[in-house]
N, C-alpha and C. Protein backbone atom coordinates (compact mmCIF):
# COMPACT_ATOMS: atom_id res chain seq x y z
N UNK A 1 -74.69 0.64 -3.87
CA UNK A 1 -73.86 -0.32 -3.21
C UNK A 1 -72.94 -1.02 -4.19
N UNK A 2 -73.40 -1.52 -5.21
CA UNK A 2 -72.88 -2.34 -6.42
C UNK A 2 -71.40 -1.09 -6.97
N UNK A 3 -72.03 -0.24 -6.86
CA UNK A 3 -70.73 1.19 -7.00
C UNK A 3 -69.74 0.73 -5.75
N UNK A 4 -69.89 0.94 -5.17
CA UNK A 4 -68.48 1.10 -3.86
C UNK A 4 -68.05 -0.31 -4.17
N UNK A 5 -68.74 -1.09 -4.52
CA UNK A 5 -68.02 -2.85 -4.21
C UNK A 5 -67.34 -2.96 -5.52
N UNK A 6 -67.44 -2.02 -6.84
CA UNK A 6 -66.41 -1.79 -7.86
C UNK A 6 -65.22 -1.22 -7.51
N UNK A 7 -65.49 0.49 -6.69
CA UNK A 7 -64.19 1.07 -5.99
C UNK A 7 -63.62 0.30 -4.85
N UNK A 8 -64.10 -1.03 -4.32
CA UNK A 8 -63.16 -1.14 -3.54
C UNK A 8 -62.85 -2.51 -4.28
N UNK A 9 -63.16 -3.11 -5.30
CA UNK A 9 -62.34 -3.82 -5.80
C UNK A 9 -60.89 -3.27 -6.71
N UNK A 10 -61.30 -1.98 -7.23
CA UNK A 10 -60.41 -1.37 -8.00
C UNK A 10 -59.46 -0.86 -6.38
N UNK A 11 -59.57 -0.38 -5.99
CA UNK A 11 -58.76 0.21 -4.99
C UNK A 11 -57.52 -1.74 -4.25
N UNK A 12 -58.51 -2.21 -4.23
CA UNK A 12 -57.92 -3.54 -3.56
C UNK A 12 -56.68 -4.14 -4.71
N UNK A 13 -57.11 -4.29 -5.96
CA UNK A 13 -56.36 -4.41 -7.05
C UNK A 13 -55.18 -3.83 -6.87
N UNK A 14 -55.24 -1.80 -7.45
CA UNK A 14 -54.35 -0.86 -7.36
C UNK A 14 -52.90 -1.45 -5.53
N UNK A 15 -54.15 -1.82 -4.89
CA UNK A 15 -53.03 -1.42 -3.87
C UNK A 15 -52.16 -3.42 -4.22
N UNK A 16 -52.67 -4.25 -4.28
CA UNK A 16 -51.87 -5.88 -4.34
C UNK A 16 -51.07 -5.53 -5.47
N UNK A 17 -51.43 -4.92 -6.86
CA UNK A 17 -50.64 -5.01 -7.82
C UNK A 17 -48.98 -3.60 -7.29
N UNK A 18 -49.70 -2.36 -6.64
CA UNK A 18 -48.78 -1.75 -6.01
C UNK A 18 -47.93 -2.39 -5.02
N UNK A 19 -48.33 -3.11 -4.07
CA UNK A 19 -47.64 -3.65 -2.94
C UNK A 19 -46.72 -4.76 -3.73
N UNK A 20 -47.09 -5.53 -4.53
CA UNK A 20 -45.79 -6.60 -5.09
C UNK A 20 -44.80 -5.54 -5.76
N UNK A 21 -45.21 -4.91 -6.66
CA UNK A 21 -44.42 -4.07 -7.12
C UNK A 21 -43.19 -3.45 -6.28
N UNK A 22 -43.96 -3.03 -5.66
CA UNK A 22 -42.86 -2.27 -4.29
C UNK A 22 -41.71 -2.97 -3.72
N UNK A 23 -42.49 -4.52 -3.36
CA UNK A 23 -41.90 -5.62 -2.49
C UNK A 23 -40.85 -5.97 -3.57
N UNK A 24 -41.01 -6.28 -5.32
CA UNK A 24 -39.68 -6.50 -6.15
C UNK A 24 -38.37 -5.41 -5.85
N UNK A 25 -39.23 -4.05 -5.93
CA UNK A 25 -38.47 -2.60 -6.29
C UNK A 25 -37.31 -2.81 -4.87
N UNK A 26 -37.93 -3.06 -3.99
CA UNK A 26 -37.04 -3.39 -2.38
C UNK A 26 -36.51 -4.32 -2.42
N UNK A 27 -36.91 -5.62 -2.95
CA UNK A 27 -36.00 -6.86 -3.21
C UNK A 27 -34.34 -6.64 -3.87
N UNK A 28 -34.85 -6.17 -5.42
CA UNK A 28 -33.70 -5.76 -5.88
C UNK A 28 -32.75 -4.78 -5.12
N UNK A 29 -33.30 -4.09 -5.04
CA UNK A 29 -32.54 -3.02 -4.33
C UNK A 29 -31.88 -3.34 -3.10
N UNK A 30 -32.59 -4.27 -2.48
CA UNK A 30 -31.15 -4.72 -1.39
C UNK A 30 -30.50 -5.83 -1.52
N UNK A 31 -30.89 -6.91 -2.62
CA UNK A 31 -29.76 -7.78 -3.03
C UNK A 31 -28.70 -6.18 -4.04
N UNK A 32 -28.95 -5.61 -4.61
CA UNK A 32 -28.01 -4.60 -5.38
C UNK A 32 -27.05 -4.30 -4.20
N UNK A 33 -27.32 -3.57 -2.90
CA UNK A 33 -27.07 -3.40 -2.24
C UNK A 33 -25.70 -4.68 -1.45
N UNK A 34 -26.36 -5.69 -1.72
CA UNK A 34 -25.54 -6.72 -0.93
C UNK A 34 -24.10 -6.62 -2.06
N UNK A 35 -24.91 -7.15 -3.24
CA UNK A 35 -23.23 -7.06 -4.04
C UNK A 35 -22.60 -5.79 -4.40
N UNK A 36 -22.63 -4.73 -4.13
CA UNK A 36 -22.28 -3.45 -3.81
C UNK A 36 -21.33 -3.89 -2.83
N UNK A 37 -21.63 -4.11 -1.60
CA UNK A 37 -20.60 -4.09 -0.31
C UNK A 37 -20.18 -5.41 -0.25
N UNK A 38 -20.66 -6.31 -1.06
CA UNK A 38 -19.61 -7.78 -1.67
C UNK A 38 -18.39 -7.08 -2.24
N UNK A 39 -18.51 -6.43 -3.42
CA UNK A 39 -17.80 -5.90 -4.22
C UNK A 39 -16.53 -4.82 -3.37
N UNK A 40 -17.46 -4.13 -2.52
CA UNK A 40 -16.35 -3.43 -1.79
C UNK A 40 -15.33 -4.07 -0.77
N UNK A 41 -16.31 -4.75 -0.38
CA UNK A 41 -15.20 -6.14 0.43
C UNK A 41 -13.98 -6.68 0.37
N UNK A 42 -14.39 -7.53 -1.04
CA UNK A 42 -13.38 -8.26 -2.16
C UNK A 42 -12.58 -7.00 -2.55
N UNK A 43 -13.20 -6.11 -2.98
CA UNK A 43 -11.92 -5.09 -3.21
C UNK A 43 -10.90 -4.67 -2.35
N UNK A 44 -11.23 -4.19 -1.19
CA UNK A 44 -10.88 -3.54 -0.20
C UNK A 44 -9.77 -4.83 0.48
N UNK A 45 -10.04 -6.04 0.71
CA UNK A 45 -9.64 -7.11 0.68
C UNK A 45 -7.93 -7.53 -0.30
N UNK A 46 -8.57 -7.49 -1.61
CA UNK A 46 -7.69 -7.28 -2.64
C UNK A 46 -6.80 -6.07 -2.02
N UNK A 47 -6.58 -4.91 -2.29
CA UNK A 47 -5.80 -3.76 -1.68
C UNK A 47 -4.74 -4.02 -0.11
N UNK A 48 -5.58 -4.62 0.48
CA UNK A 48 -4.39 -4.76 1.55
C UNK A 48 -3.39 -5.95 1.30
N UNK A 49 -4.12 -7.13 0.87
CA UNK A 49 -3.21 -7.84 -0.04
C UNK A 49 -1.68 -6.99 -0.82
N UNK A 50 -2.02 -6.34 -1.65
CA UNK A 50 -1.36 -5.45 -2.25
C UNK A 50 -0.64 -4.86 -1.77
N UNK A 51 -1.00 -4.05 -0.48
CA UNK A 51 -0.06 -3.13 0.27
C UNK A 51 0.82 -3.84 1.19
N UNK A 52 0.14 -4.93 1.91
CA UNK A 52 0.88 -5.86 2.59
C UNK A 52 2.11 -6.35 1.88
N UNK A 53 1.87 -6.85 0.70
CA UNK A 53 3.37 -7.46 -0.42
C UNK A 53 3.75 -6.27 -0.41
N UNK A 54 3.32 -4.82 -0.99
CA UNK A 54 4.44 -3.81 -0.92
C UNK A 54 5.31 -3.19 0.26
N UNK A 55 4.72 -4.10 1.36
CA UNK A 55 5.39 -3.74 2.79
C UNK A 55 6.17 -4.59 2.90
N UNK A 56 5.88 -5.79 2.59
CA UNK A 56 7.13 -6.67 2.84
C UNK A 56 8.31 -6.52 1.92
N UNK A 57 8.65 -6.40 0.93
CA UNK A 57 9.35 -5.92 -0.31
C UNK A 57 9.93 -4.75 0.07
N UNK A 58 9.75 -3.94 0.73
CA UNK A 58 10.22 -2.25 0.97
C UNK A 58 11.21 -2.71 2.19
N UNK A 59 10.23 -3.52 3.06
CA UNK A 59 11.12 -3.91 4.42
C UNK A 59 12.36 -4.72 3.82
N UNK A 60 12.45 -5.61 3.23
CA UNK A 60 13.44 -6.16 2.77
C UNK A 60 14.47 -5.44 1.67
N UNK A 61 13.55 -4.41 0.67
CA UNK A 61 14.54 -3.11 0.54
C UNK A 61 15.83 -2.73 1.04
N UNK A 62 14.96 -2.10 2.53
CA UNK A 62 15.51 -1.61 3.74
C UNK A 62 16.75 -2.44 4.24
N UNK A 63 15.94 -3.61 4.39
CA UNK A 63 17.60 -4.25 4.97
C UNK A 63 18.76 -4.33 3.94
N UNK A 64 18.21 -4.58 3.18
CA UNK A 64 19.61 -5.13 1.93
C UNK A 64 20.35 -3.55 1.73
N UNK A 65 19.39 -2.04 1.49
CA UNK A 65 20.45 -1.25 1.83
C UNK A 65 21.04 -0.88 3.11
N UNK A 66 20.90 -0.94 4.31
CA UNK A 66 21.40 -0.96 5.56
C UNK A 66 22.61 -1.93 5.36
N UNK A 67 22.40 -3.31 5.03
CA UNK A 67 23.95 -3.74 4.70
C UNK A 67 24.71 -3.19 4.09
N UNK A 68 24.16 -2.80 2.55
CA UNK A 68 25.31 -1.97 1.96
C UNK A 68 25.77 -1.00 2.54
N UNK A 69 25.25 -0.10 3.10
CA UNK A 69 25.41 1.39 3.96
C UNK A 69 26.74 0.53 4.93
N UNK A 70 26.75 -0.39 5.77
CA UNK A 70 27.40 -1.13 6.73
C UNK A 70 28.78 -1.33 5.81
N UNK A 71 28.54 -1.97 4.45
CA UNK A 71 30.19 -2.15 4.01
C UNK A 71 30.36 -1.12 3.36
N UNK A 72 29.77 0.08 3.01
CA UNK A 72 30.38 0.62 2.52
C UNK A 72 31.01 1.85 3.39
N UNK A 73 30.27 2.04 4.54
CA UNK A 73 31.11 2.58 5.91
C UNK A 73 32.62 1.69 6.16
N UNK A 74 32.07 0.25 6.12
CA UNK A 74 33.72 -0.18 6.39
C UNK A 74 34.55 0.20 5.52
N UNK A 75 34.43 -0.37 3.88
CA UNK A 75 34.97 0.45 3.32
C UNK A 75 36.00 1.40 3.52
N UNK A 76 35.10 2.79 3.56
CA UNK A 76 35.15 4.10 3.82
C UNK A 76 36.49 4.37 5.04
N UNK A 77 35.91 3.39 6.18
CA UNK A 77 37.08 3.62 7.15
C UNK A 77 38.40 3.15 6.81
N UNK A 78 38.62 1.54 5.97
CA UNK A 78 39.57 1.13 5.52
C UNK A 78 40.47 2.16 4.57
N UNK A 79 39.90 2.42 3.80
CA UNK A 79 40.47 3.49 2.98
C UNK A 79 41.17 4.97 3.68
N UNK A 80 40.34 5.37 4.32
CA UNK A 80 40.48 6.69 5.42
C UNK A 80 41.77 5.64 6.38
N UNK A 81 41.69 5.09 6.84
CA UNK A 81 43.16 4.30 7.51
C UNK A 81 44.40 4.33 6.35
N UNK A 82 44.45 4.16 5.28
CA UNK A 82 45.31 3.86 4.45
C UNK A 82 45.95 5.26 3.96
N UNK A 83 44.83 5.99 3.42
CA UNK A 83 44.97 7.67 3.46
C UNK A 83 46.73 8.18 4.75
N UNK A 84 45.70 8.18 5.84
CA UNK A 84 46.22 8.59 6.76
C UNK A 84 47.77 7.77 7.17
N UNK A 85 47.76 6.51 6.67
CA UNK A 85 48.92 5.64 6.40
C UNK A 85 49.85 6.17 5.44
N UNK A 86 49.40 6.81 4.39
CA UNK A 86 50.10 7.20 3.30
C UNK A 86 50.96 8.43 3.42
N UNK A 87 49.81 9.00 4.06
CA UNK A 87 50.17 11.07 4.42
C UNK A 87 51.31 10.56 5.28
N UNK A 88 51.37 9.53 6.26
CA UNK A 88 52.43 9.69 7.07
C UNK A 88 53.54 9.21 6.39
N UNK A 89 53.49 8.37 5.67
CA UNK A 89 54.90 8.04 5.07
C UNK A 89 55.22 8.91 3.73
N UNK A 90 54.28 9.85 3.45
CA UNK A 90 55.04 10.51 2.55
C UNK A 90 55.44 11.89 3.36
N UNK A 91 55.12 12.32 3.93
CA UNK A 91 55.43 12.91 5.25
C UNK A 91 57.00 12.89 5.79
N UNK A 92 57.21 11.61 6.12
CA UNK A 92 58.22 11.37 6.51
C UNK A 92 59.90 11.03 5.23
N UNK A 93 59.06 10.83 4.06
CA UNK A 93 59.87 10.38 2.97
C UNK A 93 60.27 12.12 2.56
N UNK A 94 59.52 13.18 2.46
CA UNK A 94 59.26 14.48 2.21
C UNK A 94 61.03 14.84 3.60
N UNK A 95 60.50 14.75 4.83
CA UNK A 95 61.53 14.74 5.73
C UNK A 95 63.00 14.12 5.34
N UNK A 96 62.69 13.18 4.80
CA UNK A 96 64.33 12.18 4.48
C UNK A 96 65.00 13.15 3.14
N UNK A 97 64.24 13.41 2.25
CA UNK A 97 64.68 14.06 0.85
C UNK A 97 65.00 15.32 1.11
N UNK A 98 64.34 16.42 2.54
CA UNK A 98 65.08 17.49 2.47
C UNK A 98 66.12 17.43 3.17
N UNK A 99 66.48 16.69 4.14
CA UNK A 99 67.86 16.18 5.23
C UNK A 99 69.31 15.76 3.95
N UNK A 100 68.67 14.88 2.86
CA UNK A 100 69.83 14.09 1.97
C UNK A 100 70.13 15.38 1.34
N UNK A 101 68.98 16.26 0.70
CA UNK A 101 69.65 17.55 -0.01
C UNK A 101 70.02 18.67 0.79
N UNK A 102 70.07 18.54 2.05
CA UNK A 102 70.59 19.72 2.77
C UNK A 102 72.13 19.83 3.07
C-alpha cells in the first residue's frame, strides 16, 4: 500500500508540475499571439494611411493636369485660328503679286 501512495504521489506531482507548465506554455503563446495581430493591425492601419495620402495627391495630380490639358487645347485652337488666318492672307497676297506681275 505504502508503494502505490508513493506512485500516486509521484504521478500527482508529474501531472501539477506538468499542468502549470502547460498553463505558462498557453499563456505565452496567446498573449504572443495577441501582439502578433496588434502588430498586424497597427500595420495594416499604418498602410492605408499611406495609400489614402497617395490617393489624395494622385487625385489632385489629376486635376492640375486636366487643367493644363484644358489650356493647352485652348492654346492649340488659338494658334490653329491664326495659322488658318495667315494661309488666307498669304493666299490672297500670293493672288495680288501674280495679277501686279501679269
Amino acid at each position: 500500500m505504502e508503494n502505490q501512495s508513493v506512485w500516486a504521489v509521484v504521478v500527482t506531482l508529474i501531472t501539477v508540475l506538468g499542468s502549470s507548465a502547460a498553463w505558462r506554455f498557453y499563456e505565452k503563446r496567446s498573449i504572443q499571439r495577441e501582439r502578433d495581430e496588434d502588430f498586424i493591425r497597427h500595420d495594416c492601419r499604418d498602410r492605408i494611411s499611406k495609400l489614402e495620402a497617395l490617393l489624395i495627391a494622385s487625385s489632385q495630380e489629376k486635376d492640375n493636369m486636366r487643367q493644363t490639358i484644358l489650356e493647352l487645347t485652348e492654346k492649340v485652337a488659338q494658334l490653329t485660328v491664326k495659322v488658318e488666318f495667315m494661309q488666307k492672307e498669304n493666299a490672297e497676297l500670293m493672288n495680288t503679286m501674280v495679277k501686279r506681275n501679269s
